[in-house]
N, C-alpha and C. Protein backbone atom coordinates (compact mmCIF):
# COMPACT_ATOMS: atom_id res chain seq x y z
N UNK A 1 43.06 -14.09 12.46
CA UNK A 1 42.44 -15.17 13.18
C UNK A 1 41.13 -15.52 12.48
N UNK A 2 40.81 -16.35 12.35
CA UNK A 2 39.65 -17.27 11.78
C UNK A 2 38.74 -17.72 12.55
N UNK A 3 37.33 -17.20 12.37
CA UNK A 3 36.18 -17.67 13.08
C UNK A 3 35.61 -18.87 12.43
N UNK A 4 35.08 -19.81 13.29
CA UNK A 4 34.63 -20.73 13.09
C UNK A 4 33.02 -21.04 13.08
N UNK A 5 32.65 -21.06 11.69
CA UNK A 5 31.11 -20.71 11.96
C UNK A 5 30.15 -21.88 12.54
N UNK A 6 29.43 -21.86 13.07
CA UNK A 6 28.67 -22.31 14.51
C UNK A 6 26.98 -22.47 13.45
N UNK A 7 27.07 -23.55 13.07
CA UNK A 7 25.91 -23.98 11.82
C UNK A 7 24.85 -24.27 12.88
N UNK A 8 24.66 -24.47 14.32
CA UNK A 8 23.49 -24.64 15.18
C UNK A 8 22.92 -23.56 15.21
N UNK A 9 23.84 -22.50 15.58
CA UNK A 9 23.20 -20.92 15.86
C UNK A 9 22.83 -20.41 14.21
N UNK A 10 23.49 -20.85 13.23
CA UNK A 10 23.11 -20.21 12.03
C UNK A 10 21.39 -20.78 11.35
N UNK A 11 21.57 -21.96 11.89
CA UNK A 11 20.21 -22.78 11.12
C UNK A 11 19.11 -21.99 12.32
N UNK A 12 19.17 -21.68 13.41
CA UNK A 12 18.56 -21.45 14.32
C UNK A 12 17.76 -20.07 14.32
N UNK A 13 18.74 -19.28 13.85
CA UNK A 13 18.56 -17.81 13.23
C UNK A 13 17.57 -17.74 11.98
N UNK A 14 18.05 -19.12 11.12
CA UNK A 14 17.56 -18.86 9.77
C UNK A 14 15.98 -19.58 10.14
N UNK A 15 15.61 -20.63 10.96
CA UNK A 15 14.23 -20.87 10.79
C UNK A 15 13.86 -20.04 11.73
N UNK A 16 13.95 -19.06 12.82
CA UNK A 16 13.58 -17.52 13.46
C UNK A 16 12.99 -16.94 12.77
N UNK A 17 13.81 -16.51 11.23
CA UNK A 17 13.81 -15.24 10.50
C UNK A 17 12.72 -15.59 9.44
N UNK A 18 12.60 -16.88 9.45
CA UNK A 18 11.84 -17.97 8.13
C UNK A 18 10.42 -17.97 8.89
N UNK A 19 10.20 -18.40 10.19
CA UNK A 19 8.93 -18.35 10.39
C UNK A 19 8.69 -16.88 10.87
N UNK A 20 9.25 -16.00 11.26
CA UNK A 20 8.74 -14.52 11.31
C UNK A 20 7.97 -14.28 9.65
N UNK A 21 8.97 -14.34 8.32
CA UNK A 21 8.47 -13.83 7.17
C UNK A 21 7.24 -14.58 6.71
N UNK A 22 6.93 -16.08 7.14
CA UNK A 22 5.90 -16.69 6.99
C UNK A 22 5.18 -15.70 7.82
N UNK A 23 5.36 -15.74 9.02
CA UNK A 23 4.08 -15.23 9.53
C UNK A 23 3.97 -13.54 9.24
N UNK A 24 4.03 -13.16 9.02
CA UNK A 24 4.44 -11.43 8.35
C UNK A 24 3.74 -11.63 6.98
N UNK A 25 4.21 -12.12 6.31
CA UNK A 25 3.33 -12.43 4.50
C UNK A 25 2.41 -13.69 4.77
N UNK A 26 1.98 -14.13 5.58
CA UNK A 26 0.82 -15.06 5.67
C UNK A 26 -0.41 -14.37 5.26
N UNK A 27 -1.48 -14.89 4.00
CA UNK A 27 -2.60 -14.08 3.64
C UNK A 27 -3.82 -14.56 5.17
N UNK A 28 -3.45 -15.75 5.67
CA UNK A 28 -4.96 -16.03 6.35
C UNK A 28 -5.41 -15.52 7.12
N UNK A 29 -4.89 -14.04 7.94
CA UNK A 29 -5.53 -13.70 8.84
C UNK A 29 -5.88 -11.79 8.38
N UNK A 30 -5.66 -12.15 6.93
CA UNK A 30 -6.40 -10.90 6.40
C UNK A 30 -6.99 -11.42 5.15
N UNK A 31 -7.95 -10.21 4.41
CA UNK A 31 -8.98 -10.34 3.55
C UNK A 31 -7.79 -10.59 2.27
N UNK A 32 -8.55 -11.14 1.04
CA UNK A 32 -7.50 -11.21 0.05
C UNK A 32 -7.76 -9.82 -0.86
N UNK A 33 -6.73 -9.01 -0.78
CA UNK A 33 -6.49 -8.31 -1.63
C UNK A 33 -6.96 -8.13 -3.36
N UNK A 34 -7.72 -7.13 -3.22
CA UNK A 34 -8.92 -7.14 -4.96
C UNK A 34 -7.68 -6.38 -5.67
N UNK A 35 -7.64 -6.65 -6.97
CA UNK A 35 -7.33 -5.82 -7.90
C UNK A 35 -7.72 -4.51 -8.03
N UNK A 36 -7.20 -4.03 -8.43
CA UNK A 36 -7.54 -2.52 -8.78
C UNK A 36 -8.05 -1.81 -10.62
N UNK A 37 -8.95 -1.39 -11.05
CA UNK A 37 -9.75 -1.40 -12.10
C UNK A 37 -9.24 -0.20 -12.25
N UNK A 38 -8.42 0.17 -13.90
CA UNK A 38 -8.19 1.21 -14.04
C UNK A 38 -9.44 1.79 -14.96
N UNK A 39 -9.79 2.94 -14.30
CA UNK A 39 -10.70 4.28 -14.99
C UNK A 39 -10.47 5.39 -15.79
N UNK A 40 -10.99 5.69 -16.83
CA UNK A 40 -10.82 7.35 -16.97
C UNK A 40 -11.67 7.82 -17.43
N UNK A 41 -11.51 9.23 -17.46
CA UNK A 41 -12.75 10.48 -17.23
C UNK A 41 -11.76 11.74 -17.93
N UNK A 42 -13.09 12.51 -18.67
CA UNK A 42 -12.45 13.46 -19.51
C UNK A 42 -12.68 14.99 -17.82
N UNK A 43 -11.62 15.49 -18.00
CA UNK A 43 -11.99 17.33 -17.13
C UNK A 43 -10.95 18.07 -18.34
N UNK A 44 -11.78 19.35 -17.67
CA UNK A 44 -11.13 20.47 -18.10
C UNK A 44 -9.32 20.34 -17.36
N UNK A 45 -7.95 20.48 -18.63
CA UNK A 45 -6.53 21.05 -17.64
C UNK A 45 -7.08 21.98 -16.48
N UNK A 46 -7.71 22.86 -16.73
CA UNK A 46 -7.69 23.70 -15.68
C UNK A 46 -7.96 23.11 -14.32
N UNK A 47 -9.10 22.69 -14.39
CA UNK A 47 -9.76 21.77 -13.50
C UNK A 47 -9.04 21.04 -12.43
N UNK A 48 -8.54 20.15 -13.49
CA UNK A 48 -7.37 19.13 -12.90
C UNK A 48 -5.79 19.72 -12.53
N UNK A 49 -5.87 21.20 -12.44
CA UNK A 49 -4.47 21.55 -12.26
C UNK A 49 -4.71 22.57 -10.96
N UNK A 50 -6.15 22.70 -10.72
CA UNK A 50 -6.71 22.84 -9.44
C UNK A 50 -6.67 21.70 -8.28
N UNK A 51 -7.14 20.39 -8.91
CA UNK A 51 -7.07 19.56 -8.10
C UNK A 51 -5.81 18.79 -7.48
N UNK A 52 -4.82 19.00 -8.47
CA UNK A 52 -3.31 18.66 -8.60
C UNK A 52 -2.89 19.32 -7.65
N UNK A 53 -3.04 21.09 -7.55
CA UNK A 53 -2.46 21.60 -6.72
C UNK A 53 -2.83 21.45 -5.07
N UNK A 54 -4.57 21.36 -4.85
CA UNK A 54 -5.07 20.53 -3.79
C UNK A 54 -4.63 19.48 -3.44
N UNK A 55 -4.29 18.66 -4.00
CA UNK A 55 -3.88 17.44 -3.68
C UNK A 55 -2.63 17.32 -3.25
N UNK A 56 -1.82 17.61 -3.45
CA UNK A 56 -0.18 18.37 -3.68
C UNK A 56 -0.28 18.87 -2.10
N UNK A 57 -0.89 19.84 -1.95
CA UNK A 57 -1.47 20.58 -0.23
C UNK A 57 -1.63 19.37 1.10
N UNK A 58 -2.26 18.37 -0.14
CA UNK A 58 -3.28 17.49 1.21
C UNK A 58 -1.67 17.18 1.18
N UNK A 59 -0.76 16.75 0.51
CA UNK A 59 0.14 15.35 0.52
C UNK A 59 0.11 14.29 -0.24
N UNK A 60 -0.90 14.56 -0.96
CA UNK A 60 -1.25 13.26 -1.73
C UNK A 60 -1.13 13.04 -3.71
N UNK A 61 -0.37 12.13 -3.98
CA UNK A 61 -0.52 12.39 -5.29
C UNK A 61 -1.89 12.46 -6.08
N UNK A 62 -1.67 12.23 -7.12
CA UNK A 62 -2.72 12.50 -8.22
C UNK A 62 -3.88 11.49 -8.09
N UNK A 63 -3.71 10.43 -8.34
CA UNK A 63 -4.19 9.39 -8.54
C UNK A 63 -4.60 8.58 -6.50
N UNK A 64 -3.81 9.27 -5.54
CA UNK A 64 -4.59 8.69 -4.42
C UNK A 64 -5.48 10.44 -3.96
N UNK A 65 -5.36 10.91 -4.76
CA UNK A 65 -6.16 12.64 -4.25
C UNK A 65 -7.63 12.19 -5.02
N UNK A 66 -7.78 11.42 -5.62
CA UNK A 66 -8.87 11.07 -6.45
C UNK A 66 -9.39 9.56 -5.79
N UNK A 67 -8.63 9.19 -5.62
CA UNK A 67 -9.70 7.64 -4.32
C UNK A 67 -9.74 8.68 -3.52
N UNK A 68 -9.07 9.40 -2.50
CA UNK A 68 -9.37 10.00 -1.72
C UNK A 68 -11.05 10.39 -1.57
N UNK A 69 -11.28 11.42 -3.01
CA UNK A 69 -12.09 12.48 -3.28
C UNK A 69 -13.15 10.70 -3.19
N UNK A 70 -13.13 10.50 -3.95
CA UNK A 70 -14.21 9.35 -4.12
C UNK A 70 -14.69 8.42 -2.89
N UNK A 71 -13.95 8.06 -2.13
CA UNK A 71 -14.21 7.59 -1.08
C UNK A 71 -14.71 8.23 -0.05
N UNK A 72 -14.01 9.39 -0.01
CA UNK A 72 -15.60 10.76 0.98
C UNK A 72 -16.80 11.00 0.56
N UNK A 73 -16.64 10.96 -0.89
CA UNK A 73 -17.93 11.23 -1.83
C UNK A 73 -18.71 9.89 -1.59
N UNK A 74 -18.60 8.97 -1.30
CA UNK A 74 -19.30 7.64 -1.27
C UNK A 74 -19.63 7.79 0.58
N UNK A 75 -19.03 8.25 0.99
CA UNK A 75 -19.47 8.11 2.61
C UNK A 75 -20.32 9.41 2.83
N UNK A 76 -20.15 10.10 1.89
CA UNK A 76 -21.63 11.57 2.13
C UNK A 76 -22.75 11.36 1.63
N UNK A 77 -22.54 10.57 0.71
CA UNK A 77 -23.79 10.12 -0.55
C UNK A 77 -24.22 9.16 -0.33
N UNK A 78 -24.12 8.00 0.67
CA UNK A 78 -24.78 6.75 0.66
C UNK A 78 -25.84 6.52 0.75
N UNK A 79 -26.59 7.41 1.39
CA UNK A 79 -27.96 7.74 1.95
C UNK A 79 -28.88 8.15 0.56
């Protein structure tokens, strides 16, 4: 048996689903998103295979165990 597709309910669905993703990825009711500046810095392996393993503990990879570290370090030090 053969369904007969129903193009009112389909267009109906599709501008639903169309203005949800507009409004879901709409930038205007948040800040615009900065780039991100890549850094580097010399440590000791050892060092960093301390912090690897810390980080690893928290849950966090390499590279967010280090914004992490930096962003506490900026909220202790502001003063």
């Amino acid at each position: 048996m053969a369904l007969i597709r129903n193009e009112e309910v389909l267009n109906k669905e599709e501008s639903l689903s169309h203005s949800k993703a507009k409004e879901v990825f709409a930038s205007s009711g948040r800040a615009p998103k900065e780039k991100k500046v890549l850094t580097t810095f010399s440590i000791e392996p050892s060092f960093k295979a301390e912090l690897e393993d810390l980080f690893d503990d928290m849950g966090l990879s390499w590279a967010a165990g280090i914004r992490f570290a930096l962003k506490e370090f900026s909220k202790k030090y502001t003063n």
